[in-house]
N, C-alpha and C. Protein backbone atom coordinates (compact mmCIF):
# COMPACT_ATOMS: atom_id res chain seq x y z
N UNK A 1 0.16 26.89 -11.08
CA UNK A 1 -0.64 25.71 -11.29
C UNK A 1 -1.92 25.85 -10.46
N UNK A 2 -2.70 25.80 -11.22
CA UNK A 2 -4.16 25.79 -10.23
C UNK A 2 -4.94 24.20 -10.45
N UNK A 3 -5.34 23.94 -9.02
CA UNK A 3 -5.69 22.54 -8.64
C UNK A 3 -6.97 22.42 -8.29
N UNK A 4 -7.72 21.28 -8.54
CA UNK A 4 -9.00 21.36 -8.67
C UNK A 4 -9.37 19.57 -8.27
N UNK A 5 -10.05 19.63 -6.97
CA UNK A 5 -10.14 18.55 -6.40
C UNK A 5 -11.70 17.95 -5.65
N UNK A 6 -11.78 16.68 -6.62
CA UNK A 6 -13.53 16.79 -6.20
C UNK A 6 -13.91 15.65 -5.84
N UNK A 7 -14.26 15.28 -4.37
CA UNK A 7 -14.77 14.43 -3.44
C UNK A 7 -15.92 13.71 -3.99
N UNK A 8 -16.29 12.61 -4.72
CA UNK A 8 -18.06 12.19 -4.93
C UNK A 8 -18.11 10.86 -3.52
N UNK A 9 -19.51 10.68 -3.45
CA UNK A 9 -19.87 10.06 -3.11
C UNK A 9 -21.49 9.41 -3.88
N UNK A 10 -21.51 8.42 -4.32
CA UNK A 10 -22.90 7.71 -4.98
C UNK A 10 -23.86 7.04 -4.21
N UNK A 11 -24.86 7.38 -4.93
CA UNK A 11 -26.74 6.32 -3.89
C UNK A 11 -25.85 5.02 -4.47
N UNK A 12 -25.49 4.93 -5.50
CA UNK A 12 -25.09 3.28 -5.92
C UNK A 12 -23.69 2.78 -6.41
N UNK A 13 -23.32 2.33 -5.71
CA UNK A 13 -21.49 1.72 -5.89
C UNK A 13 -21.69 0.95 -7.13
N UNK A 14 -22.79 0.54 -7.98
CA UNK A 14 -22.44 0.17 -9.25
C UNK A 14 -22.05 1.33 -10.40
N UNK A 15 -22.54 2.41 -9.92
CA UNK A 15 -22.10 3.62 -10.26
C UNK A 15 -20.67 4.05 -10.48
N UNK A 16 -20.01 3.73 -9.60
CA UNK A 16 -18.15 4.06 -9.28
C UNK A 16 -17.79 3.84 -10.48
N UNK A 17 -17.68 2.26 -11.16
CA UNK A 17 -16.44 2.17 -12.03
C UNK A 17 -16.69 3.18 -13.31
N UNK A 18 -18.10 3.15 -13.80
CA UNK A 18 -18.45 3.68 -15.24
C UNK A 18 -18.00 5.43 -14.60
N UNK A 19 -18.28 5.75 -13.98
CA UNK A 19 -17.50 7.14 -13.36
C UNK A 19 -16.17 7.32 -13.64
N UNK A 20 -15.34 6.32 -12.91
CA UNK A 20 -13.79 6.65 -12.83
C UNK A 20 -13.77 6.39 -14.03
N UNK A 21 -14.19 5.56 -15.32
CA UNK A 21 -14.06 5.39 -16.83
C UNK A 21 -13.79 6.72 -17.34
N UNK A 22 -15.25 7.39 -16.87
CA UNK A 22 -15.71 8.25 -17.66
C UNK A 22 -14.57 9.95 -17.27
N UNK A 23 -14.28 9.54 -15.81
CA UNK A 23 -13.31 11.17 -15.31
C UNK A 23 -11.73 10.95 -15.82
N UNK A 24 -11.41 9.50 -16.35
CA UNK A 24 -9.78 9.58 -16.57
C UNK A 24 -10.32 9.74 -18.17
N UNK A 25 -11.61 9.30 -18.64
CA UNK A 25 -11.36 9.40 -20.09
C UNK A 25 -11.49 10.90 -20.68
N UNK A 26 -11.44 11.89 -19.66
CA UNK A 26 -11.19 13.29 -20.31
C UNK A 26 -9.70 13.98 -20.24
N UNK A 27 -8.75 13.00 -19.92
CA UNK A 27 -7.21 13.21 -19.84
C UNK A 27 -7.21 12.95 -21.65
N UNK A 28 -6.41 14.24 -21.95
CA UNK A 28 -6.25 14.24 -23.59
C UNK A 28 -7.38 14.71 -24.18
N UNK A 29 -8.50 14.78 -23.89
CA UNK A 29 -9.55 15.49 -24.79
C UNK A 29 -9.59 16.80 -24.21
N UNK A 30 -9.25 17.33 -23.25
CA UNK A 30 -9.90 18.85 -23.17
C UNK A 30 -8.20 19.62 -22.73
N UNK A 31 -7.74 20.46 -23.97
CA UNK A 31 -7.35 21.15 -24.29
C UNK A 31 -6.22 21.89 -22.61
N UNK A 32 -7.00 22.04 -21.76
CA UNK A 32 -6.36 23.42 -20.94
C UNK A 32 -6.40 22.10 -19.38
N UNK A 33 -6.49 20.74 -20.05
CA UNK A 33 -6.87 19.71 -18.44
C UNK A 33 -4.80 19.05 -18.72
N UNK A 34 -4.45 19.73 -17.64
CA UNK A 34 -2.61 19.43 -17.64
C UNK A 34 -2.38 17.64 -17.30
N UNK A 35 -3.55 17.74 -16.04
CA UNK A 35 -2.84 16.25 -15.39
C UNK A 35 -4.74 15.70 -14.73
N UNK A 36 -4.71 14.51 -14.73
CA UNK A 36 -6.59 14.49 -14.23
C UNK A 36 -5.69 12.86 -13.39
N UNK A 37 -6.51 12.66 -12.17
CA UNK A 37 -5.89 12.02 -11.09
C UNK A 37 -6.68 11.06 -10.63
N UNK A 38 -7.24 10.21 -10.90
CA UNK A 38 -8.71 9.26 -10.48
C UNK A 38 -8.62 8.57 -9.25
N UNK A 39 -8.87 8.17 -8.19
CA UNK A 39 -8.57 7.36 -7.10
C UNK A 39 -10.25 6.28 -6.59
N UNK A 40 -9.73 5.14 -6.01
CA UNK A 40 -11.03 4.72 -5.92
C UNK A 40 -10.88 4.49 -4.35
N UNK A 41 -11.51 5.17 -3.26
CA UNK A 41 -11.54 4.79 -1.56
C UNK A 41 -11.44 3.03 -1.31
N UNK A 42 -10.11 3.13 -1.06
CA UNK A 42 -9.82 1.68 -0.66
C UNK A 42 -9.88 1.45 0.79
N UNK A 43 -10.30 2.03 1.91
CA UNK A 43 -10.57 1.90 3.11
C UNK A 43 -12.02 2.54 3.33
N UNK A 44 -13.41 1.86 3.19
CA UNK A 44 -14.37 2.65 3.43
C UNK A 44 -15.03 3.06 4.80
N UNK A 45 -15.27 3.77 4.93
CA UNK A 45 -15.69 3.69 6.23
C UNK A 45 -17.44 5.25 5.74
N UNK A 46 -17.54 5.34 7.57
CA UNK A 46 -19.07 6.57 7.12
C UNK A 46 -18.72 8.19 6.83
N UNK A 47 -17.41 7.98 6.94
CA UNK A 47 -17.05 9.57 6.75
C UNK A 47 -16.24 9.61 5.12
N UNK A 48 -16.10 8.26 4.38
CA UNK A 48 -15.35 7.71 3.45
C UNK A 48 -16.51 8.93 1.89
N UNK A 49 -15.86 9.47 0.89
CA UNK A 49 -16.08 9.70 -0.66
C UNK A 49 -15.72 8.40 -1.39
N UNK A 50 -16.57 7.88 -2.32
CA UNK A 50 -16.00 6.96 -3.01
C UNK A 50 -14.94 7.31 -4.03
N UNK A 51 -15.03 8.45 -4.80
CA UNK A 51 -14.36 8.93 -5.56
C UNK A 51 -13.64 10.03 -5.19
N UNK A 52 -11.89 9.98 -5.77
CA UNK A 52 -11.31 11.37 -5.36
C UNK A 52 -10.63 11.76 -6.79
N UNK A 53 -11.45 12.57 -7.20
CA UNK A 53 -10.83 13.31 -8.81
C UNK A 53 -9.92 14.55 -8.55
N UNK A 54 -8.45 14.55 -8.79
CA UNK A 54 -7.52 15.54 -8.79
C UNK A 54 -7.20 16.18 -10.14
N UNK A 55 -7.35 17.19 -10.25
CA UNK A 55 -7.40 18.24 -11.83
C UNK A 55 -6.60 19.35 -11.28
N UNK A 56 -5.51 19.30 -12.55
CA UNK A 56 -4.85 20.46 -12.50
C UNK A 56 -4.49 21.19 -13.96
N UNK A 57 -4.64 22.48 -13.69
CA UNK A 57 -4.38 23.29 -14.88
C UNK A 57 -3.51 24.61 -14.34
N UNK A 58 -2.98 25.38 -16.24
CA UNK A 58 -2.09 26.19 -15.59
C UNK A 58 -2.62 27.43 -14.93
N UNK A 59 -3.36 27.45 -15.08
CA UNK A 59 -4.08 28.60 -14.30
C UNK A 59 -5.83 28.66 -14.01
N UNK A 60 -6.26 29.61 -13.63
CA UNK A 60 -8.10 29.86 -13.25
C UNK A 60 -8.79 29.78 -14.55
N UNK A 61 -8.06 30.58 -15.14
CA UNK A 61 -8.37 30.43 -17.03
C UNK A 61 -8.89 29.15 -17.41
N UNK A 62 -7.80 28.36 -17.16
CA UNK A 62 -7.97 26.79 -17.61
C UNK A 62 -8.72 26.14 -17.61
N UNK A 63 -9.16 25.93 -15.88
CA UNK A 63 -9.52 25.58 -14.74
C UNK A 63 -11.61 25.78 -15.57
N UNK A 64 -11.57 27.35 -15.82
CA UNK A 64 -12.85 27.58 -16.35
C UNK A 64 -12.98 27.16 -17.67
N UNK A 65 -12.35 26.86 -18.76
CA UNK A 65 -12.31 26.46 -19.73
C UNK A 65 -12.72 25.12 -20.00
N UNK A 66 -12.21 24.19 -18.94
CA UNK A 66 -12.63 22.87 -18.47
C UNK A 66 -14.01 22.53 -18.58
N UNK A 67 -14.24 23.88 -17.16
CA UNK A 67 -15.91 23.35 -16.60
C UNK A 67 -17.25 23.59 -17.89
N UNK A 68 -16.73 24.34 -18.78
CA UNK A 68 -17.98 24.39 -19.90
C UNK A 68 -17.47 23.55 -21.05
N UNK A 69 -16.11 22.91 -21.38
CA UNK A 69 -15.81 22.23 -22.27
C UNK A 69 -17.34 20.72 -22.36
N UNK A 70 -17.11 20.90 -24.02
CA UNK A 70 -18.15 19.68 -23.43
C UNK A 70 -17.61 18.34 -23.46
N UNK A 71 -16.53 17.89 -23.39
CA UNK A 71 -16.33 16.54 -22.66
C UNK A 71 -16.50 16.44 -21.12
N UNK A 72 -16.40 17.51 -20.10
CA UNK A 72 -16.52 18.03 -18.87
C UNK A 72 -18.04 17.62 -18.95
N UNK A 73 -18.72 18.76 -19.90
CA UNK A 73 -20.10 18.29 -19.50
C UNK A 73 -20.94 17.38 -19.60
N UNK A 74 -20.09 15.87 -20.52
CA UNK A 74 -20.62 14.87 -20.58
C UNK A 74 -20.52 14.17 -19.14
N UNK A 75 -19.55 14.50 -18.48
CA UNK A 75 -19.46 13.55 -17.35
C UNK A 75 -20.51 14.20 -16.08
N UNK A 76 -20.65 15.55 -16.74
CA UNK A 76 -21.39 16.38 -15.46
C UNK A 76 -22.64 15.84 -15.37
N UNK A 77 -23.43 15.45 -16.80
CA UNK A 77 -24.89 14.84 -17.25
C UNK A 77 -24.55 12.93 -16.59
N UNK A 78 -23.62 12.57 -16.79
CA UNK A 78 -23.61 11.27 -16.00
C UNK A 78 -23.85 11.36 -14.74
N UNK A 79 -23.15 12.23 -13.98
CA UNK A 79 -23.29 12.48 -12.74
C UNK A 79 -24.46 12.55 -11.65
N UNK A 80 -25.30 13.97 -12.76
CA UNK A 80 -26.38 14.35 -12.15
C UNK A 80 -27.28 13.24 -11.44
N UNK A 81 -27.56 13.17 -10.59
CA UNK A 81 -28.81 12.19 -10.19
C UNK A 81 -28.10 10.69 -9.35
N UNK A 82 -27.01 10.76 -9.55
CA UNK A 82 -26.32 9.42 -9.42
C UNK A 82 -25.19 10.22 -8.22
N UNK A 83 -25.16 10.86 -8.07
CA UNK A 83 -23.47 11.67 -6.93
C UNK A 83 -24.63 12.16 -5.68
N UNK A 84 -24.61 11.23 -4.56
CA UNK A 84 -25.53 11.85 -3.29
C UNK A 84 -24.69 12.94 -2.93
N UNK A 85 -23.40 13.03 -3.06
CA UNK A 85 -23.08 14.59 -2.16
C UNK A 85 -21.83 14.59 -2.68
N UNK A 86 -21.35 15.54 -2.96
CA UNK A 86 -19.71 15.90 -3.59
C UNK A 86 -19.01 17.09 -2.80
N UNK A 87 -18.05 17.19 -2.52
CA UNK A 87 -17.22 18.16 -2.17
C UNK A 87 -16.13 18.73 -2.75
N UNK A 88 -15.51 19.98 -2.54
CA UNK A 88 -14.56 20.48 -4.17
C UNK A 88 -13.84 21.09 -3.06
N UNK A 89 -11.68 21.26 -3.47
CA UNK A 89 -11.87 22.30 -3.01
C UNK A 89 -10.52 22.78 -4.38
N UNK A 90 -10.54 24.58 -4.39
CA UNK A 90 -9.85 24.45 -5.43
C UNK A 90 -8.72 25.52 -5.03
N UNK A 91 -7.25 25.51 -5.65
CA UNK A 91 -6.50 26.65 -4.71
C UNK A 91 -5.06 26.27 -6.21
N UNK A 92 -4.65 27.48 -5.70
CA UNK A 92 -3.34 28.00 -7.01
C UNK A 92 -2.03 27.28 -6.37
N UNK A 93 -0.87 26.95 -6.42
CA UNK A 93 0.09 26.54 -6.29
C UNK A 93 1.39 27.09 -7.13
């Protein structure tokens, strides 16, 4: 199982919900995405991500199959301009 886990943080918290819409609504459309995990930071603080997206697939294969799928890249074009800083980290299991 390879896991794929991505920290956002937004310039604008009106931003969040149409996000988490938009990252659970690619559970079932893209082919090689096993399990997609949405969370919204319920304790904020200055070291706080608003968003924590958990993605898992069966393998690196997958994993890359994802990132150019274009339901992936609809959310990537939402993103752009709107995510002040994101963090990823990704590892096999």
């Amino acid at each position: 199982m390879f896991n794929h886990v991505v920290l956002f943080a937004f310039h604008d918290a009106a931003d969040i919900a149409p996000a988490v819409a938009l990252l659970r609504g690619m559970e079932g459309r893209i082919p090689t995405l096993r399990a997609v995990e949405v969370g919204i930071d319920e304790l904020p603080s200055e070291r706080s991500a608003q968003i924590c997206l958990i993605t898992r697939f069966d393998d690196l294969a997958g994993m890359e199959a994802y990132q150019v799928h274009p339901v992936h890249q609809e959310v990537l074009a939402f993103m752009k301009g709107r995510v002040a800083r994101s963090w990823k980290a990704d590892w096999t299991a």
